[in-house]
Structure formats: C-alpha cells, structure tokens
Protein backbone atom coordinates (compact mmCIF):
# COMPACT_ATOMS: atom_id res chain seq x y z
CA UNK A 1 22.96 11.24 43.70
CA UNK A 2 22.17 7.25 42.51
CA UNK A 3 18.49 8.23 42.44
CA UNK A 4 19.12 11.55 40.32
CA UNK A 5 21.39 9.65 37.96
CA UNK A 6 18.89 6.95 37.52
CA UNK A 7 15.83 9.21 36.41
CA UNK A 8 17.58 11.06 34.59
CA UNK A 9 18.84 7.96 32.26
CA UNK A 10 15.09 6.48 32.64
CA UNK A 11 13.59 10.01 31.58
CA UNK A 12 12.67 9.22 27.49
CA UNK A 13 11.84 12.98 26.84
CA UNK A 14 13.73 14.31 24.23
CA UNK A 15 14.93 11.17 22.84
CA UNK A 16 12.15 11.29 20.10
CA UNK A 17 13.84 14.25 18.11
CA UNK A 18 17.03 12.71 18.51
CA UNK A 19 16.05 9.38 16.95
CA UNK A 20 14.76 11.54 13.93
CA UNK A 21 18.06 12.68 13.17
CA UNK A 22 19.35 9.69 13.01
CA UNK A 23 16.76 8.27 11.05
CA UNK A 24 17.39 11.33 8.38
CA UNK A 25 21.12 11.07 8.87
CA UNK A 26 21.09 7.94 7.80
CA UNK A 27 18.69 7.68 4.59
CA UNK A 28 21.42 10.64 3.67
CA UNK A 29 24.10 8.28 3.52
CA UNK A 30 21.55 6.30 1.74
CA UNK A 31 20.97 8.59 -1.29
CA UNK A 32 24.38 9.77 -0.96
CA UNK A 33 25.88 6.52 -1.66
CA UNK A 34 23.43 4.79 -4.20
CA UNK A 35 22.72 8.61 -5.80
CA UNK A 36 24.69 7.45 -9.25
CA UNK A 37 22.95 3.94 -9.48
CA UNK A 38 19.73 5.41 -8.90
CA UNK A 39 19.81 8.12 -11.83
CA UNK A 40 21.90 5.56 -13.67
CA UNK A 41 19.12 3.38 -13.74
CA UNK A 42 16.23 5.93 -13.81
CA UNK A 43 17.27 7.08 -16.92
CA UNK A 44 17.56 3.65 -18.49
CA UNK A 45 13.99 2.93 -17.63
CA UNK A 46 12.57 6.74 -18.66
CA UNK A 47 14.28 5.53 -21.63
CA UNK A 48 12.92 2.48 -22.78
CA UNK A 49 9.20 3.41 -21.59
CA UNK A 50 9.98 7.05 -23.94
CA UNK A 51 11.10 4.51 -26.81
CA UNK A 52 8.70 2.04 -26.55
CA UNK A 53 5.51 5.00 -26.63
CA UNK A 54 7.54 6.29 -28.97
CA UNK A 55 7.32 2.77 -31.00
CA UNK A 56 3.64 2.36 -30.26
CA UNK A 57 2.71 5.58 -31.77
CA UNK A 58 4.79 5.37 -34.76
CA UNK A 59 2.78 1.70 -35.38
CA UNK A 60 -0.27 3.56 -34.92
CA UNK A 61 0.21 6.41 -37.34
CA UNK A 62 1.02 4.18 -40.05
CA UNK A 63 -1.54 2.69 -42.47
C-alpha cells in the first residue's frame, strides 16, 4: 500500500492541465482587480495621442 501511495504522489501526469488553470485563474483576478485602472488609464493616453494628432494636423493645415 506504501509503494502504491508513493507512485501515485510521484506520478506528474495530469498535473500540467491543472497548473494551467491556475495560471488562468489567476491573471483573472488580475484583470478583475486592476480592470478600472487599466481603462482608466487607457483612455487618458488614447486621449492625449488623439489630441496631440489632432494638434499636429491642425498646425499643418494652416498657412
């Protein structure tokens, strides 16, 4: 019964799929918990580089 109990907590098969779900469980809590900084502060910057083309092209238009 030792010996069974042994290979079976030395057998790594499997453990691959489960490490996977953990990886993915975890960058969900990620996003999750930084998702209002992160479009907070996506839309800042798609802001400024929208006002600053927006700049540039007005400065090229004029005369």
């Amino acid at each position: 019964m030792k010996k069974l109990l042994l290979a079976f907590l030395e057998d790594e098969q499997g453990q691959t799929s489960t490490e996977y779900i953990l990886l993915v469980a975890v960058v969900a809590l990620i996003v999750f918990k930084f998702k209002d900084k992160a479009v907070t502060q996506l839309g800042t910057l798609t802001d400024n580089i929208f006002t600053k083309a927006n700049d540039m092209a007005n400065q090229i238009g004029t005369p």
